[in-house]
C-alpha atoms as a PDB file:
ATOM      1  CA  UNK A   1     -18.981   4.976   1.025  1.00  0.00           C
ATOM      2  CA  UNK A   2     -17.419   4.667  -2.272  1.00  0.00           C
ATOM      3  CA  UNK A   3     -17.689   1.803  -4.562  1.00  0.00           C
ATOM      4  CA  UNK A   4     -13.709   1.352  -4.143  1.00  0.00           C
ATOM      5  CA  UNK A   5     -13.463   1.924  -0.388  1.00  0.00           C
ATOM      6  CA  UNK A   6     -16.402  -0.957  -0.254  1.00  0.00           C
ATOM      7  CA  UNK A   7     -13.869  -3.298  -2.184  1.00  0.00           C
ATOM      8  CA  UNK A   8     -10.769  -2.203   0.057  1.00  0.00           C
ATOM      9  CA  UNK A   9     -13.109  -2.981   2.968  1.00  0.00           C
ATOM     10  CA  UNK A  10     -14.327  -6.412   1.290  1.00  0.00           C
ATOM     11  CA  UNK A  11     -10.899  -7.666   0.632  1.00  0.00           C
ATOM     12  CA  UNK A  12      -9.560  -6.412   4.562  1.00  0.00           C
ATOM     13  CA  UNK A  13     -12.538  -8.844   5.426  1.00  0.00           C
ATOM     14  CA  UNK A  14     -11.716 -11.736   3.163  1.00  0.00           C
ATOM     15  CA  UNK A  15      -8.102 -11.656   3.919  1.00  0.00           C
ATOM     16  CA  UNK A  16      -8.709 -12.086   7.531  1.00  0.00           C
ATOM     17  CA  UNK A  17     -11.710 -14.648   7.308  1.00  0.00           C
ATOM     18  CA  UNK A  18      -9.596 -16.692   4.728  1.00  0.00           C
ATOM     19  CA  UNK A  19      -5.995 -16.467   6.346  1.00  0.00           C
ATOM     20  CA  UNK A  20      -7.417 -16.980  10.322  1.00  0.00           C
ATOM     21  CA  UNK A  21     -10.522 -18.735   9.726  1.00  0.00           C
ATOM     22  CA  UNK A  22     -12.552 -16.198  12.198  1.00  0.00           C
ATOM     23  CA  UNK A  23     -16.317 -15.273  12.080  1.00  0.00           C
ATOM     24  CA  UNK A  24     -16.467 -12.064  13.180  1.00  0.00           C
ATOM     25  CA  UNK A  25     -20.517 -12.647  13.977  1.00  0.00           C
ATOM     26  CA  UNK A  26     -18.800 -15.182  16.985  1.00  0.00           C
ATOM     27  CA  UNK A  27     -16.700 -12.296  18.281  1.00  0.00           C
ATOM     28  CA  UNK A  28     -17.636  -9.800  21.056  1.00  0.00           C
ATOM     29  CA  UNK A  29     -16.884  -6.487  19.016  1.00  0.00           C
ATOM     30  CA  UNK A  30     -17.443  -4.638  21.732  1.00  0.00           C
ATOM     31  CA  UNK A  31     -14.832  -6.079  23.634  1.00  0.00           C
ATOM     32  CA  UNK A  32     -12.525  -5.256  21.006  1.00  0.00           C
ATOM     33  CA  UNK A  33     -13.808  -1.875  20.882  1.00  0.00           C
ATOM     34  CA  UNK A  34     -11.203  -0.537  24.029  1.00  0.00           C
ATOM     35  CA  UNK A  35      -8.176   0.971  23.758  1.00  0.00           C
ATOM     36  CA  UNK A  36      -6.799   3.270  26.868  1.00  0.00           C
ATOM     37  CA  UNK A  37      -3.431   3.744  25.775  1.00  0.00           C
ATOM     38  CA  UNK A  38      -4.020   6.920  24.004  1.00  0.00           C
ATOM     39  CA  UNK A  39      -6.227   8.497  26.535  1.00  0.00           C
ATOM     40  CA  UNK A  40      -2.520   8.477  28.518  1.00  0.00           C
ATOM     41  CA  UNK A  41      -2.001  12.543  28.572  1.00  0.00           C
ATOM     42  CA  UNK A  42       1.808  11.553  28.299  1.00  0.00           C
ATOM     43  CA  UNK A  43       1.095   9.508  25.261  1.00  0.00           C
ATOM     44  CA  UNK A  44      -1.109  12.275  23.972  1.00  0.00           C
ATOM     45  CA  UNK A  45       1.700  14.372  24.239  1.00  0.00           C
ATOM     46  CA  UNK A  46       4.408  12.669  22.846  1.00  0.00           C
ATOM     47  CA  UNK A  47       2.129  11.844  19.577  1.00  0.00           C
ATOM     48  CA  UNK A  48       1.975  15.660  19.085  1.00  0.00           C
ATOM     49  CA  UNK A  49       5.494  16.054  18.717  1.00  0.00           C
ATOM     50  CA  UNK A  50       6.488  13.307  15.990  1.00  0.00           C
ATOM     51  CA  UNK A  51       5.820  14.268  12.325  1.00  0.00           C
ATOM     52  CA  UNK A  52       3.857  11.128  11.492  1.00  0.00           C
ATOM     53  CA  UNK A  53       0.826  10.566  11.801  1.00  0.00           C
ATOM     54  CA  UNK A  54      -0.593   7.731  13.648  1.00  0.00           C
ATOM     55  CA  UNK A  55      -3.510   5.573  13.899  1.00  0.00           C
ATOM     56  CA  UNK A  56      -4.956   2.425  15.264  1.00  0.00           C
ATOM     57  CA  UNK A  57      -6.575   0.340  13.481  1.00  0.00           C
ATOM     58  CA  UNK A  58      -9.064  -2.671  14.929  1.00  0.00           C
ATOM     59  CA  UNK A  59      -9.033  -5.672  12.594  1.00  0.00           C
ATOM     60  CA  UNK A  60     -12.594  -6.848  14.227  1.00  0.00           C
ATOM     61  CA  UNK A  61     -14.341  -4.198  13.743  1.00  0.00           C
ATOM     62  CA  UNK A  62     -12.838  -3.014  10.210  1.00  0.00           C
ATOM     63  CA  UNK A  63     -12.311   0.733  11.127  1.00  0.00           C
ATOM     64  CA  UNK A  64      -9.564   3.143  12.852  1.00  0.00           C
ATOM     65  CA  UNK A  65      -9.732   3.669  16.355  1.00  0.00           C
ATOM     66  CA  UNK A  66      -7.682   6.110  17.471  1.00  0.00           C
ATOM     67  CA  UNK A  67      -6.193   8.803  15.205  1.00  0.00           C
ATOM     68  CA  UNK A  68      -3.468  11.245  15.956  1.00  0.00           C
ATOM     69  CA  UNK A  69      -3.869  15.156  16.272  1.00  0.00           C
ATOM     70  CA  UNK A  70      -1.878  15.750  13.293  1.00  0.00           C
ATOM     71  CA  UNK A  71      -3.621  14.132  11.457  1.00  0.00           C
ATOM     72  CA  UNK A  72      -5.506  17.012   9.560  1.00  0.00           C
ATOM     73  CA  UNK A  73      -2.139  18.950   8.909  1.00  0.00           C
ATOM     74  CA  UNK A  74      -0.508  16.041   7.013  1.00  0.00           C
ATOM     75  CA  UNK A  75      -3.362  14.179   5.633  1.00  0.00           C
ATOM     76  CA  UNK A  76      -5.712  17.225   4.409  1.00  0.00           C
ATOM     77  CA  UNK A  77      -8.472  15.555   6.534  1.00  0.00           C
ATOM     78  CA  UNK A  78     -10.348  16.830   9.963  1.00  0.00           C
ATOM     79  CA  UNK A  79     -10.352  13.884  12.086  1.00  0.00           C
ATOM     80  CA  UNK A  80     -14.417  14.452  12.572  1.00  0.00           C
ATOM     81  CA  UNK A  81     -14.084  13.747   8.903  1.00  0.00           C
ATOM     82  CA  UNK A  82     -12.712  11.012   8.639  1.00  0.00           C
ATOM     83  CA  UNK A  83     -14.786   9.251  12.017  1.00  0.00           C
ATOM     84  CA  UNK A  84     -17.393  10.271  10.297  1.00  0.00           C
ATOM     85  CA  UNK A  85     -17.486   9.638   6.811  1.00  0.00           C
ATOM     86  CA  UNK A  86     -13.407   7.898   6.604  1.00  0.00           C
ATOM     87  CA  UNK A  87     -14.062   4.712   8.509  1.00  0.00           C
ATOM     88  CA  UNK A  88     -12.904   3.130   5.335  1.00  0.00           C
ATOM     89  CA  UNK A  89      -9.585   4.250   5.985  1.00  0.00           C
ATOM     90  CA  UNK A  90      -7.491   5.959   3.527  1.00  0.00           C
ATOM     91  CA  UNK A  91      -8.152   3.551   0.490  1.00  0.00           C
ATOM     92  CA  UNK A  92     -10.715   6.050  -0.550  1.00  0.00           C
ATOM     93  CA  UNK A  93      -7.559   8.846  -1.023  1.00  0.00           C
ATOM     94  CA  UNK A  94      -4.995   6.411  -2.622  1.00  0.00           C
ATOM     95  CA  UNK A  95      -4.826   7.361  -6.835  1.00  0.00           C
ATOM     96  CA  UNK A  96      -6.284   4.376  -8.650  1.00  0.00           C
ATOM     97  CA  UNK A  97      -3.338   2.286  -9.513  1.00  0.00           C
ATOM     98  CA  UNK A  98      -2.187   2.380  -5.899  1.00  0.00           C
ATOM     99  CA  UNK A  99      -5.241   1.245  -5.202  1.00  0.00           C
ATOM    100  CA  UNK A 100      -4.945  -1.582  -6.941  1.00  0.00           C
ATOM    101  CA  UNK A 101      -1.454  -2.599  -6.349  1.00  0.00           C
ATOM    102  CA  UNK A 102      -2.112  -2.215  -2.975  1.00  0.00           C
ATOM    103  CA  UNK A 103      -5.557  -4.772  -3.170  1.00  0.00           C
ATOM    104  CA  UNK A 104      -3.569  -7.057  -5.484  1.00  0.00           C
ATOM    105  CA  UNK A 105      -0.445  -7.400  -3.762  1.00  0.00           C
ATOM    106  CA  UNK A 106       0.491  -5.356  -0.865  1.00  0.00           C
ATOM    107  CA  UNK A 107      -2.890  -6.647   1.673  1.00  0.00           C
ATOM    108  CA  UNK A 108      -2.168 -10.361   0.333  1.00  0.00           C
ATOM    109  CA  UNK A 109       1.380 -10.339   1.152  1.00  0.00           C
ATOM    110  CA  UNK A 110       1.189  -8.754   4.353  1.00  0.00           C
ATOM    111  CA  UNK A 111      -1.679 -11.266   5.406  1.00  0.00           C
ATOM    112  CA  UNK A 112       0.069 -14.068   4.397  1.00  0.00           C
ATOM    113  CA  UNK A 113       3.002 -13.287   6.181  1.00  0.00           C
ATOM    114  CA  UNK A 114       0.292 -12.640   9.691  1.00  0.00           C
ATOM    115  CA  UNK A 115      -1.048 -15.810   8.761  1.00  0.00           C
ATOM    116  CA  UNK A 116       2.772 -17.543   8.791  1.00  0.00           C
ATOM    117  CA  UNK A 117       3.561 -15.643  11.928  1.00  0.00           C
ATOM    118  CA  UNK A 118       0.765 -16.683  13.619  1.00  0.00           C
ATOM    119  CA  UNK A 119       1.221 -20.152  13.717  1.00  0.00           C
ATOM    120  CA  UNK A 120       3.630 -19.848  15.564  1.00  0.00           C
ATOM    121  CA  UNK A 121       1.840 -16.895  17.796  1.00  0.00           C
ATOM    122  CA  UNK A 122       4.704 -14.523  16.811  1.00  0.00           C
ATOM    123  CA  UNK A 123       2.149 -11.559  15.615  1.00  0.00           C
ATOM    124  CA  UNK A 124       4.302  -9.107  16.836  1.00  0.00           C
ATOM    125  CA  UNK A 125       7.445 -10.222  15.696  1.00  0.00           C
ATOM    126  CA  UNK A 126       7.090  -8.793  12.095  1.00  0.00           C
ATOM    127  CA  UNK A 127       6.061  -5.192  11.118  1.00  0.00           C
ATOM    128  CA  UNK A 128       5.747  -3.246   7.072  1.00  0.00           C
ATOM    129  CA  UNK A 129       7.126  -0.598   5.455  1.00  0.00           C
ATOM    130  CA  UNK A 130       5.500   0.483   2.643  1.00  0.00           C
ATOM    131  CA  UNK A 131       5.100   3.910  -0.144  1.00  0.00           C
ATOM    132  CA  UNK A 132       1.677   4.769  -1.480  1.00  0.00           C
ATOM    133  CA  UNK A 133      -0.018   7.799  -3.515  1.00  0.00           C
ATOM    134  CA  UNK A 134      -2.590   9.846  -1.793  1.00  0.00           C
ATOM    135  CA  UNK A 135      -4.591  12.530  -3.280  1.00  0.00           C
ATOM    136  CA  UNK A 136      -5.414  15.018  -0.326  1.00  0.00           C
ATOM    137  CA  UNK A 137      -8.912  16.350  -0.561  1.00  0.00           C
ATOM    138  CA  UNK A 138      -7.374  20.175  -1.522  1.00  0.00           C
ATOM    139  CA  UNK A 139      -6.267  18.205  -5.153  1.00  0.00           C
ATOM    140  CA  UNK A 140      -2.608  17.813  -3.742  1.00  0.00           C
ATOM    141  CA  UNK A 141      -1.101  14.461  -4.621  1.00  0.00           C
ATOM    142  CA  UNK A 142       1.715  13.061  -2.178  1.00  0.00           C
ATOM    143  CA  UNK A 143       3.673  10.034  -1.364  1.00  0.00           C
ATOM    144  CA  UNK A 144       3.442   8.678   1.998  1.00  0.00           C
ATOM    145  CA  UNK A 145       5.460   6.360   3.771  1.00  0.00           C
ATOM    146  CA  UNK A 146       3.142   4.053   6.016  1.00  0.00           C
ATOM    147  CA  UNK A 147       4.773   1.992   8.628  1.00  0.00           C
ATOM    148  CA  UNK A 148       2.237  -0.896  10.289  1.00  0.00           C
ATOM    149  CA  UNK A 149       2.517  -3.827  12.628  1.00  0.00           C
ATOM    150  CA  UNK A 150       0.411  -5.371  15.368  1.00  0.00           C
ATOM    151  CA  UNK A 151       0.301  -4.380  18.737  1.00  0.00           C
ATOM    152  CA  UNK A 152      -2.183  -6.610  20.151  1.00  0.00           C
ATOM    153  CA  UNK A 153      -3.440 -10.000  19.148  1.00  0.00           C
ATOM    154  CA  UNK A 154      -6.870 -12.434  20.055  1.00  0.00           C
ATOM    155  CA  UNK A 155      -5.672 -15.748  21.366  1.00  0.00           C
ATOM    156  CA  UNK A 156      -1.992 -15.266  20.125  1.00  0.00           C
ATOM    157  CA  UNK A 157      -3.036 -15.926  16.324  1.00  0.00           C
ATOM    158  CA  UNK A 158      -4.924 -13.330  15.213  1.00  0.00           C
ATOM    159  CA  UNK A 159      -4.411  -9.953  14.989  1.00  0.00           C
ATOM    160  CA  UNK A 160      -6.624  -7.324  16.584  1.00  0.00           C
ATOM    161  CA  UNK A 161      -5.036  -3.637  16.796  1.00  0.00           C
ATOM    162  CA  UNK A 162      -2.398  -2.842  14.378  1.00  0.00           C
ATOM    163  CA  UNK A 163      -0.724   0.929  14.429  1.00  0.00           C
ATOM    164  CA  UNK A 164      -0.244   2.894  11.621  1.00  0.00           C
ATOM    165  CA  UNK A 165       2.081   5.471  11.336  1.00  0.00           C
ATOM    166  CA  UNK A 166       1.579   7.808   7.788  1.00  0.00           C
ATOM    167  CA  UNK A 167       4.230  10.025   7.025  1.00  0.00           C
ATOM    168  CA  UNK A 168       4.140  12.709   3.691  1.00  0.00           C
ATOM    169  CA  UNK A 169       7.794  12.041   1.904  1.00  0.00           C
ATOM    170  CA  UNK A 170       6.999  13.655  -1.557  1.00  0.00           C
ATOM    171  CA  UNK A 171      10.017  15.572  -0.854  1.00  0.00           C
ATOM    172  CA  UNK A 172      12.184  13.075  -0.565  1.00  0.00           C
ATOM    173  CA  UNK A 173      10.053  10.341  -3.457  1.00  0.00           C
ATOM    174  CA  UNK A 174      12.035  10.820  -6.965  1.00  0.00           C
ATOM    175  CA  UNK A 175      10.815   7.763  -8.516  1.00  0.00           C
ATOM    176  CA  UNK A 176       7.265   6.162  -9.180  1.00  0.00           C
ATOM    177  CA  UNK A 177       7.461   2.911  -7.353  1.00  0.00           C
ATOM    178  CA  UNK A 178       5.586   1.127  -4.663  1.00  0.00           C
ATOM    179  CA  UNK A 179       8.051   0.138  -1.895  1.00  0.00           C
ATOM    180  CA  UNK A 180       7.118  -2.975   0.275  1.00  0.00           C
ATOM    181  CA  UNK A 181       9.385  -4.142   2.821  1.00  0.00           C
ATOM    182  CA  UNK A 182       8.967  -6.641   5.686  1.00  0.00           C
ATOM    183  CA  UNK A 183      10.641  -6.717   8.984  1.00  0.00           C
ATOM    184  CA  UNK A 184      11.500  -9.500  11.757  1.00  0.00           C
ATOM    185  CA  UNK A 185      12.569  -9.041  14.849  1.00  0.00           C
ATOM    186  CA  UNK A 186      16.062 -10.213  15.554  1.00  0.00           C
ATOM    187  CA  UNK A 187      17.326 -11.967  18.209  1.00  0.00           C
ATOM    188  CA  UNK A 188      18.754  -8.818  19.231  1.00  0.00           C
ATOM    189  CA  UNK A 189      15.244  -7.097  19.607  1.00  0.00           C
ATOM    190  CA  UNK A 190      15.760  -5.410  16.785  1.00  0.00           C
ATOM    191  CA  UNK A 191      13.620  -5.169  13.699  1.00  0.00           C
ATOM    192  CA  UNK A 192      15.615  -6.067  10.423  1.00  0.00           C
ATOM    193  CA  UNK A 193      14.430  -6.216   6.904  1.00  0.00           C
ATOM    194  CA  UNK A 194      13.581  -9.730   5.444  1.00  0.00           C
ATOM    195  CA  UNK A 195      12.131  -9.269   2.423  1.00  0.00           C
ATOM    196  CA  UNK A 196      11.705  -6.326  -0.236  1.00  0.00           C
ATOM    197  CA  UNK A 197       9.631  -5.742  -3.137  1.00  0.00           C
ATOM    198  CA  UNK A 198       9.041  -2.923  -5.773  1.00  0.00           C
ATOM    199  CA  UNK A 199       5.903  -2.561  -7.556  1.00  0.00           C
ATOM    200  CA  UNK A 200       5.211  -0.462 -10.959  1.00  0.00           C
ATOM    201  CA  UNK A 201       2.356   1.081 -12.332  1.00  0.00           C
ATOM    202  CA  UNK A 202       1.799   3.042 -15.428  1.00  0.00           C
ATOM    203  CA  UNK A 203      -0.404   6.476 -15.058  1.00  0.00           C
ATOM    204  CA  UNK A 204      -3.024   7.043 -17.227  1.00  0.00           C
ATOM    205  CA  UNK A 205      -3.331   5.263 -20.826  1.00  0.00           C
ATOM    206  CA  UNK A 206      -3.493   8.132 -22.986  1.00  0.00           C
ATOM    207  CA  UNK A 207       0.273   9.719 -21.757  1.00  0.00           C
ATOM    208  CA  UNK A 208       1.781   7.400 -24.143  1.00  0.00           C
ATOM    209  CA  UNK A 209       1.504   7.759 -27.970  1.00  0.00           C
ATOM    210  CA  UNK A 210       0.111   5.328 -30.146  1.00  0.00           C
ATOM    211  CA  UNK A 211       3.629   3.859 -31.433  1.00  0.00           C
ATOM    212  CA  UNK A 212       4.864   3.587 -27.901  1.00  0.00           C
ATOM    213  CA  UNK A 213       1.761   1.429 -27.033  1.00  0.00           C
ATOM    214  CA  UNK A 214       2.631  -0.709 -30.112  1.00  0.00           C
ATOM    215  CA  UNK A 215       6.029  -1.022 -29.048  1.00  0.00           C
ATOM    216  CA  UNK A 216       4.845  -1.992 -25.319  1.00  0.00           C
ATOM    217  CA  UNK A 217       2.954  -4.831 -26.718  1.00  0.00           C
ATOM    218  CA  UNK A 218       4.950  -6.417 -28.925  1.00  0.00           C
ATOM    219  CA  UNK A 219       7.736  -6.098 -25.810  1.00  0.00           C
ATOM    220  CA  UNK A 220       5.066  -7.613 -23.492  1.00  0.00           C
ATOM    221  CA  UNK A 221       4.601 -10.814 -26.514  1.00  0.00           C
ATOM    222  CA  UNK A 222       8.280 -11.329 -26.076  1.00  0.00           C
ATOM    223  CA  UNK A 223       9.744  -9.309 -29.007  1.00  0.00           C
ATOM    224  CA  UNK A 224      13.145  -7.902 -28.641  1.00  0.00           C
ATOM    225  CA  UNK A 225      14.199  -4.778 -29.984  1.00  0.00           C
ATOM    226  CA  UNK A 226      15.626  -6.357 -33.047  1.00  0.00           C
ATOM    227  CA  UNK A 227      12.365  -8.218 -33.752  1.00  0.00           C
ATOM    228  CA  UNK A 228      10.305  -4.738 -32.743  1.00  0.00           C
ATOM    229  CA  UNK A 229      12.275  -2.637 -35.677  1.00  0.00           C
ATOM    230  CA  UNK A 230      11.544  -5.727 -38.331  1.00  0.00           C
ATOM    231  CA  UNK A 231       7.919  -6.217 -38.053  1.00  0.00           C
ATOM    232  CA  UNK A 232       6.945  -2.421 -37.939  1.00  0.00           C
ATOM    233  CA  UNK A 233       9.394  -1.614 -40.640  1.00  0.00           C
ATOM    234  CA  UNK A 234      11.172   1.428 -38.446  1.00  0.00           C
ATOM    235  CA  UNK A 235      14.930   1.032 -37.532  1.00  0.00           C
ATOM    236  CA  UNK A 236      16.507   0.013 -34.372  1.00  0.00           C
ATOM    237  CA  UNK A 237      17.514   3.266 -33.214  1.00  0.00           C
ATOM    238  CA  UNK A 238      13.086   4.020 -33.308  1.00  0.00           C
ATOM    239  CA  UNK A 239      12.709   1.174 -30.827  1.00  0.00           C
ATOM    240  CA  UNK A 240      15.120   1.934 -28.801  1.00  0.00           C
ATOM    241  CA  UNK A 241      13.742   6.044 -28.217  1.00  0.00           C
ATOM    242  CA  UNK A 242      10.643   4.031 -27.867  1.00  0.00           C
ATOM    243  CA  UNK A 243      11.846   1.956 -25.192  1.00  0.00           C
ATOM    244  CA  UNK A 244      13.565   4.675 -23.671  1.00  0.00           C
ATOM    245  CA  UNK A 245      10.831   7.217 -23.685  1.00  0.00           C
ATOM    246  CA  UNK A 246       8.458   4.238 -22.116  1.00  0.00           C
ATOM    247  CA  UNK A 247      11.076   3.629 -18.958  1.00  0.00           C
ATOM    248  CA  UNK A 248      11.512   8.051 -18.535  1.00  0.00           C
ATOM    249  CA  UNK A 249       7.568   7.855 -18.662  1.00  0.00           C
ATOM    250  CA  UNK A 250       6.846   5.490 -15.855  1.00  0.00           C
ATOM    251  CA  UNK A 251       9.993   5.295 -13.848  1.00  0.00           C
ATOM    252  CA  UNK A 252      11.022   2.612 -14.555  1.00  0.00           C
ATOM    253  CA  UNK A 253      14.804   1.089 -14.138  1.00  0.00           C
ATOM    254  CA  UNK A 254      14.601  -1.796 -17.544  1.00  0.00           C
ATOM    255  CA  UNK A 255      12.193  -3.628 -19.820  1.00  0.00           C
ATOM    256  CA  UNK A 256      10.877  -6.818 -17.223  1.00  0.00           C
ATOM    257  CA  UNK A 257       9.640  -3.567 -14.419  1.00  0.00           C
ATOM    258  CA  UNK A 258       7.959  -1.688 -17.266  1.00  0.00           C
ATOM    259  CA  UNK A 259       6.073  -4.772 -18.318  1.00  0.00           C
ATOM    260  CA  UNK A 260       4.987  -5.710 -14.759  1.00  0.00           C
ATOM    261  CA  UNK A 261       3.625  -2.334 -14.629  1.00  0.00           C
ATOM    262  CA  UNK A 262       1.877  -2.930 -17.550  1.00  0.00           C
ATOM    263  CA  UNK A 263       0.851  -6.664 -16.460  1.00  0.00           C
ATOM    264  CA  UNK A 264      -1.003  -4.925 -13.455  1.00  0.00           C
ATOM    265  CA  UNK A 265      -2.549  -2.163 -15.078  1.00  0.00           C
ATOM    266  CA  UNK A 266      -3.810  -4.873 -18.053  1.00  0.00           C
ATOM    267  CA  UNK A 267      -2.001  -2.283 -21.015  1.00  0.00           C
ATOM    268  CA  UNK A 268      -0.903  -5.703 -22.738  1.00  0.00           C
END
């Protein structure tokens, strides 16, 4: 297992332990080990048809319990595979700033908002949308759309299986940001986004030239263009193709999301 799937797995395990105060070592793991719904032959069959993929994941034990058929033909990985040597998930296939974003802020947010929900043993009332990078083990980079929520909980309050549906949308992804979105469920029974977030992240270091870096700095010290063009003796107009080649770069849409994307990847 990978140094980096080791800290996906690590922070999985802190998140629960600090957000639902639970020792796993006082937990039955076998009894947590059961799931019969997807030996259903109609279920079976009905998973075969959708163009997602779809796992279950077990919060106890840390690793995926069920995964769908299709899973090879979207993900680029034989389900022996990934039993086998995958039980990490698919932290181990996300490209390195997705990785990160995802430890730093996606897993945080999404357990605090268990942790809020379960105090009031409403688990399943809440489910998350959210866009991540994959690199597919044939080189291919994609963006997938994951869509998780809890299907069955321990005592009300904590969360044992979650599903996970994983869906390729690189034909449809035109920009390079992170969606995060959270759903409740209305009194309607429907779900119904709450809250939304976007998350940046610059690629690697060395796609920017040296001048753009100084220019991302001085932006991230609080300079303004005006300010930019005076202390390195260019003219406005500089900054600005400065400015505006940064934002085309990374994707993206003004100056405060390229500078969170730098914030995160520690460029200033």
């Amino acid at each position: 297992m990978s140094d980096k799937s080791k800290s996906y797995l690590q922070t999985i395990g802190k998140l629960t332990n600090h957000f639902f105060s639970m020792d796993r070592r006082d937990v039955d793991l076998e009894s947590f080990n059961r799931f019969d719904l997807y030996q259903n032959k109609n279920t079976k069959h009905l998973l075969n048809l959708v163009a997602e993929t779809f796992l279950i994941f077990n919060h106890f034990t840390l690793q995926f319990e069920h995964i769908s058929p299709n899973f090879s033909e979207i993900i680029g990985v034989s389900i022996p595979d990934m039993k086998e040597n995958c039980r990490d998930g698919l932290s181990h296939m996300l490209v390195p700033e997705h990785l990160e974003i995802y430890n730093k802020e996606v897993l945080p947010e999404m357990f605090r908002m268990y942790r809020n929900y379960a105090l009031m043993g409403k688990l399943k009332d809440i489910k998350f949308s959210f866009t991540l990078k994959l690199q597919r083990p044939d080189g291919r980079v994609i963006w997938t759309l994951h869509h998780m929520s809890v299907i069955e909980t321990f005592l009300l309050t904590i969360p044992h299986l979650s599903v996970l549906f994983v869906s390729d949308i690189t034909e449809f992804k035109n920009d390079e940001v992170v969606n995060f979105t959270v759903f409740k469920k209305a009194s309607d029974g429907q779900f119904k986004p709450v809250n939304s977030k976007r998350y940046y992240s610059l690629e690697k270091k060395e796609d920017f030239g040296k001048k753009e870096m100084v220019v991302l700095h001085l932006l991230g010290n609080g300079l303004n263009t005006k300010d930019i063009a005076n202390e390195l003796s260019i003219s406005v107009e500089t900054v600005y193709n400065h400015r505006k080649s940064l934002l085309k770069k990374t994707g993206a849409t003004n100056v405060h999301h390229l500078l969170q994307m730098a914030s995160i990847d520690g460029l200033y």
